[in-house]
C-alpha atoms as a PDB file:
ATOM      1  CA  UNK A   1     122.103 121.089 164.894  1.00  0.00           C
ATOM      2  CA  UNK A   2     124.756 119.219 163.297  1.00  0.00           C
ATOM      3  CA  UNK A   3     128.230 118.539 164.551  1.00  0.00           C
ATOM      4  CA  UNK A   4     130.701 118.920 162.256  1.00  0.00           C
ATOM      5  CA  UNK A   5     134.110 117.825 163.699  1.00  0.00           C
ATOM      6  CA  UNK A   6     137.613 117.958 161.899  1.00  0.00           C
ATOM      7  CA  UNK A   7     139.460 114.578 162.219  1.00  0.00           C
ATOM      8  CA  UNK A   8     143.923 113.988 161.799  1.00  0.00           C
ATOM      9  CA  UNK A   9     144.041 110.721 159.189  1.00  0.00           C
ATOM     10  CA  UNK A  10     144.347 107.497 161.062  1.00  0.00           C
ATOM     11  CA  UNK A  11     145.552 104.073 160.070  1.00  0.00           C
ATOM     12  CA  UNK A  12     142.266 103.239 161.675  1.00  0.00           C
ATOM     13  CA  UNK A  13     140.152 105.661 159.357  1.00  0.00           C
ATOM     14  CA  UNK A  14     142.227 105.215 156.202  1.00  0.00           C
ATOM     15  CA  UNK A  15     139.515 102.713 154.571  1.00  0.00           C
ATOM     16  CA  UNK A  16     137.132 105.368 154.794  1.00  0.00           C
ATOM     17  CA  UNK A  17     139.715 108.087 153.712  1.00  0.00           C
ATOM     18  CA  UNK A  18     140.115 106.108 150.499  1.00  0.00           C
ATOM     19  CA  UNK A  19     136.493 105.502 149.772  1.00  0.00           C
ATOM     20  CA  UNK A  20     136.166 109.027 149.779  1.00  0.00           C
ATOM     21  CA  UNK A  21     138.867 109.551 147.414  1.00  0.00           C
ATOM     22  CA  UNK A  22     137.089 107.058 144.918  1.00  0.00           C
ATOM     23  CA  UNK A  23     133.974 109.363 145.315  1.00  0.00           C
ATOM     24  CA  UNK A  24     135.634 112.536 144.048  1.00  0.00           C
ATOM     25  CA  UNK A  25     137.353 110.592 141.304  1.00  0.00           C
ATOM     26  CA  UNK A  26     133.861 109.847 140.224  1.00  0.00           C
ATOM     27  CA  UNK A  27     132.887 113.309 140.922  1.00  0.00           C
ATOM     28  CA  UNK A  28     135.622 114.893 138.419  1.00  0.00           C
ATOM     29  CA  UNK A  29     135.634 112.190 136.024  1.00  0.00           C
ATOM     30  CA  UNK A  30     138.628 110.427 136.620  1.00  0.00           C
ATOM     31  CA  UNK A  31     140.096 106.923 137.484  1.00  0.00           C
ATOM     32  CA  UNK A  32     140.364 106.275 141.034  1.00  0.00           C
ATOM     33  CA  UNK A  33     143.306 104.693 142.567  1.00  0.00           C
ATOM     34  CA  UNK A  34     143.658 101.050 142.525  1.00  0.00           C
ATOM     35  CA  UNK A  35     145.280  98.954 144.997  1.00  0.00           C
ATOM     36  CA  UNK A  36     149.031 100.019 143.910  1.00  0.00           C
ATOM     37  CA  UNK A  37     147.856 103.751 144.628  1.00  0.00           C
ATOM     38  CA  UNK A  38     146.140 103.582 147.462  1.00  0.00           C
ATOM     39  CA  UNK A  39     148.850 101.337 149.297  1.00  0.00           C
ATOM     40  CA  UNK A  40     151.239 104.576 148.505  1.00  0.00           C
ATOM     41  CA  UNK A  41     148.690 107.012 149.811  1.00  0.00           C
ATOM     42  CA  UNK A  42     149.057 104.914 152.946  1.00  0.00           C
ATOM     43  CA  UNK A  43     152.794 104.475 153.386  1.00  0.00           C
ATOM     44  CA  UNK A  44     153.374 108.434 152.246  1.00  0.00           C
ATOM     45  CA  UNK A  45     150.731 109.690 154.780  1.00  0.00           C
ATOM     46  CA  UNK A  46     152.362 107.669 157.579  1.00  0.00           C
ATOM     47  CA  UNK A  47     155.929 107.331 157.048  1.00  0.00           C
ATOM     48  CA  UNK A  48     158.381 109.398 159.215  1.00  0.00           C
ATOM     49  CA  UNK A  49     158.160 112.316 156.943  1.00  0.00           C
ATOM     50  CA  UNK A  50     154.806 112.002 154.807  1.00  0.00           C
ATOM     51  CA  UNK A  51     153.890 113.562 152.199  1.00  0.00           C
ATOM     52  CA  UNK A  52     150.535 115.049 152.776  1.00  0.00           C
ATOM     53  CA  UNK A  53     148.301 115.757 155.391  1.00  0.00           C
ATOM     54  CA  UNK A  54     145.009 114.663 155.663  1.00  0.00           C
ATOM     55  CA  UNK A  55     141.884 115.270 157.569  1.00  0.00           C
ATOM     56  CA  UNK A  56     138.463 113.999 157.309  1.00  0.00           C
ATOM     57  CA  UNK A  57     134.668 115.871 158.245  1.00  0.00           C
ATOM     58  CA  UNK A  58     132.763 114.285 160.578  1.00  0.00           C
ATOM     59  CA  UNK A  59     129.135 114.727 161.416  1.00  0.00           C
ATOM     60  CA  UNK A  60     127.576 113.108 164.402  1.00  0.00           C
ATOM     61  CA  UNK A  61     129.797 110.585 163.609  1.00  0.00           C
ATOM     62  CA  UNK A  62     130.245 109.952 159.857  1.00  0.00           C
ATOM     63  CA  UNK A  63     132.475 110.818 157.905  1.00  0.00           C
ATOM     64  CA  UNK A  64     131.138 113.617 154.963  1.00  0.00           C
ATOM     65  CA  UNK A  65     134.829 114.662 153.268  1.00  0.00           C
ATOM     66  CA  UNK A  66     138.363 114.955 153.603  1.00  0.00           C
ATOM     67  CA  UNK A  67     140.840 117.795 152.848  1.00  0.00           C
ATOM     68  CA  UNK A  68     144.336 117.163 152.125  1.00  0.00           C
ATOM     69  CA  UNK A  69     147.454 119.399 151.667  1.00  0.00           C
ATOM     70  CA  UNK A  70     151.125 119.165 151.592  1.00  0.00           C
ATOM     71  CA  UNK A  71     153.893 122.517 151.662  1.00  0.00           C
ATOM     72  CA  UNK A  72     156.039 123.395 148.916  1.00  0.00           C
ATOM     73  CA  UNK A  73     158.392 126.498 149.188  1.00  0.00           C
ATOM     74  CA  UNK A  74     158.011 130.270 147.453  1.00  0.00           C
ATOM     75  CA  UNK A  75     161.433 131.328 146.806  1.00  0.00           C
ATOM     76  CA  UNK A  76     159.967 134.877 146.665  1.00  0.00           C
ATOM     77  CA  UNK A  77     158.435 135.193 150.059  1.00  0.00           C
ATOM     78  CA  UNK A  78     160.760 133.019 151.274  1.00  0.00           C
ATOM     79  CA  UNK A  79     158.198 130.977 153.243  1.00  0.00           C
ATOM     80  CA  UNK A  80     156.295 127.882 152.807  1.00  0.00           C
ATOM     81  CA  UNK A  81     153.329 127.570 150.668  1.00  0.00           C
ATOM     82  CA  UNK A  82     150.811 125.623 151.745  1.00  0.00           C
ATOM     83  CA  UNK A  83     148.924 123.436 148.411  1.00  0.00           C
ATOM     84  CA  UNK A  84     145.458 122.186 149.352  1.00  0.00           C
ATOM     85  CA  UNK A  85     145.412 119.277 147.089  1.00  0.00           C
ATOM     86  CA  UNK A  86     141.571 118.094 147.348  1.00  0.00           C
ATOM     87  CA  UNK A  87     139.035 119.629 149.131  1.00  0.00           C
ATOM     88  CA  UNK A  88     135.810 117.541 148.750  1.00  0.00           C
ATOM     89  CA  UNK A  89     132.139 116.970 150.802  1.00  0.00           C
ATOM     90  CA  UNK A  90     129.703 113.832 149.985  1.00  0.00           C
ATOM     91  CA  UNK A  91     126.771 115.195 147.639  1.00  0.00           C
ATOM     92  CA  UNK A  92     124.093 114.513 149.997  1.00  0.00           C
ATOM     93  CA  UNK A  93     126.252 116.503 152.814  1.00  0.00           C
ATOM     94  CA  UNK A  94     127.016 119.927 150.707  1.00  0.00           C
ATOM     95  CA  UNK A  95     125.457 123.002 151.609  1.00  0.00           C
ATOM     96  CA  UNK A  96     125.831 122.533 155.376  1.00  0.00           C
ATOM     97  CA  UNK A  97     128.563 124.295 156.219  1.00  0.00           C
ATOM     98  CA  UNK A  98     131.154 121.113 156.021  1.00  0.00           C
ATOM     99  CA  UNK A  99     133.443 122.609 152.819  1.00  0.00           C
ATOM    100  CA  UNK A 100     133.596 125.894 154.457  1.00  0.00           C
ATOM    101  CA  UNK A 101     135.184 124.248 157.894  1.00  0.00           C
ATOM    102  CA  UNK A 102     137.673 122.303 156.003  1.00  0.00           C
ATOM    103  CA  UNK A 103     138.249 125.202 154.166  1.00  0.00           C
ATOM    104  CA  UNK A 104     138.313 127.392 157.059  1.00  0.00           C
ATOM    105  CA  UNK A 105     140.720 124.695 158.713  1.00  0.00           C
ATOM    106  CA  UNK A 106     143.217 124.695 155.964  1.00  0.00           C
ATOM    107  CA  UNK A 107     143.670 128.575 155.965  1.00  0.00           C
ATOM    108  CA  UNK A 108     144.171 128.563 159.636  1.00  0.00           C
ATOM    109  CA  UNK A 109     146.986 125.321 159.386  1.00  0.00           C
ATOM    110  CA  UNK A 110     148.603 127.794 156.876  1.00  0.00           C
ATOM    111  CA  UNK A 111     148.439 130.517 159.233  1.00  0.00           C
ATOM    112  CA  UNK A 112     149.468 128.465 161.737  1.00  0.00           C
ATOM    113  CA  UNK A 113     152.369 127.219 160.392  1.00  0.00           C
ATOM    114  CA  UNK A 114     153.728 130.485 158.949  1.00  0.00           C
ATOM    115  CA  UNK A 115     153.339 129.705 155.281  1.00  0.00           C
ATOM    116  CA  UNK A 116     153.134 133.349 152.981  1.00  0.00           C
ATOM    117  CA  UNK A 117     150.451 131.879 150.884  1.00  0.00           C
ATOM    118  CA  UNK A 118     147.643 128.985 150.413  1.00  0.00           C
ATOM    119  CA  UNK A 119     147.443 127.812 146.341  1.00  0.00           C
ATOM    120  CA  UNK A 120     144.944 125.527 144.937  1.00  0.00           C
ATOM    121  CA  UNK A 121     143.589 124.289 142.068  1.00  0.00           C
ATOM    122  CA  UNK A 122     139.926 124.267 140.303  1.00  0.00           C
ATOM    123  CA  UNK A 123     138.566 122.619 137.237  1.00  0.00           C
ATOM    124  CA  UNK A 124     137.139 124.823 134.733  1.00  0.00           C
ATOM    125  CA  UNK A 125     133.711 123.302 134.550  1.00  0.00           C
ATOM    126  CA  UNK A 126     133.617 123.432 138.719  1.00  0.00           C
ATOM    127  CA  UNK A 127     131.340 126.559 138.621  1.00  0.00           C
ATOM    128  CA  UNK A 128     129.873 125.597 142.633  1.00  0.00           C
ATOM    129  CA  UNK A 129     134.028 124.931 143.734  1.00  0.00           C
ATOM    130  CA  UNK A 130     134.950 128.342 141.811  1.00  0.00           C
ATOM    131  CA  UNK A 131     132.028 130.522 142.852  1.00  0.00           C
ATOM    132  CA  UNK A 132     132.802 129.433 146.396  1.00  0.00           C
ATOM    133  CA  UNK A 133     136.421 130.407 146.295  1.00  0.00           C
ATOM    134  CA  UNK A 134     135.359 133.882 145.100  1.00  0.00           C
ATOM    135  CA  UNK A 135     133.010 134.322 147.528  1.00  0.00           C
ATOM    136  CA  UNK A 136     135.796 133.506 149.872  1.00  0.00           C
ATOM    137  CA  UNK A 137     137.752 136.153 148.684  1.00  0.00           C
ATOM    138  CA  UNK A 138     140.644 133.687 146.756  1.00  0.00           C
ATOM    139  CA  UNK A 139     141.467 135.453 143.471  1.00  0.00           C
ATOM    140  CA  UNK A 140     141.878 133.236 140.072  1.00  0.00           C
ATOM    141  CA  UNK A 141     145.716 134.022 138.461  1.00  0.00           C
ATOM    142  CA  UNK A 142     147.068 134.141 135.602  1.00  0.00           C
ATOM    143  CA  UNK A 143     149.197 130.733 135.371  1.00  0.00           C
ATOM    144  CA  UNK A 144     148.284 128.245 133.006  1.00  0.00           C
ATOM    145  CA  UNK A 145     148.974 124.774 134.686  1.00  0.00           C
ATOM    146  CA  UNK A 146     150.785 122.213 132.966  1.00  0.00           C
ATOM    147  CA  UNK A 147     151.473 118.877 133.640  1.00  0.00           C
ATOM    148  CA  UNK A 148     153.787 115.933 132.783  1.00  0.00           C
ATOM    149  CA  UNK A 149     152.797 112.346 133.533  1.00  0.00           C
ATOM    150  CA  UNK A 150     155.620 109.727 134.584  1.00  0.00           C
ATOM    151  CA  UNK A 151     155.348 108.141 130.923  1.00  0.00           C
ATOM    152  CA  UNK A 152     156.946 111.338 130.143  1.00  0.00           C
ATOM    153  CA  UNK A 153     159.855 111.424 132.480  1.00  0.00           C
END
């Protein structure tokens, strides 16, 4: 039986943490962060107030995926939501259990910590990421999400 652990981000496991990070950018199509990037993703995980939170899977030893999060605020509930930012497991690691525990960890940090509600994110063509959520009972809403890019600040 495998043991999967749930590790805090460490200046010591950061390297790893990153290489990750380049793996789901390849996963989703995307550019991962260069050197600029990933030298913020440091600083704003460990300054005195960071940004984000971020944890990493371990089984027997090895790191398999990371989870990260930050809060933002629901004037509505008046309580903290917690955003799970990216939620990812190494190919050859899926289907052991290892999303649902970081999932599973993330709900229970927004428990936790008192937050109303836990929001996320899913790419259309994600059918394993979105059948997953629905089997977890999340439902999809009806916000479109937009975005602006700092060229168009």
């Amino acid at each position: 039986m495998e043991e999967i652990t749930i590790e805090k981000l460490t200046e010591e496991n950061f390297p790893v943490f990153t290489s990750l990070i380049e793996k789901l950018a390849v996963y989703e199509k995307l550019t991962p962060p260069g050197n600029d990037e990933k030298c913020r993703l440091q600083k704003d995980a460990f300054s005195e107030n960071p940004k984000y939170e971020a944890y990493l899977a371990v089984v027997n030893g090895v790191p398999a995926g990371y989870i990260t999060f930050y809060f933002t605020y629901s004037t509505f509930l008046a309580k903290s939501t917690l955003y799970l930012e990216d939620l990812f497991v190494l190919e050859e690691c899926r289907k052991k259990g290892i999303g649902r525990k970081l999932f599973d960890f993330c709900r229970s940090e927004a428990a936790k910590r008192g937050c109303g509600r836990m929001d996320w994110t899913v790419l259309t063509w994600n059918k394993p990421s979105i059948e997953f959520y629905e089997k977890s009972g999340a439902k999809r809403q009806d916000w479109y999400l937009y975005r602006f890019n700092e060229d168009k600040f």
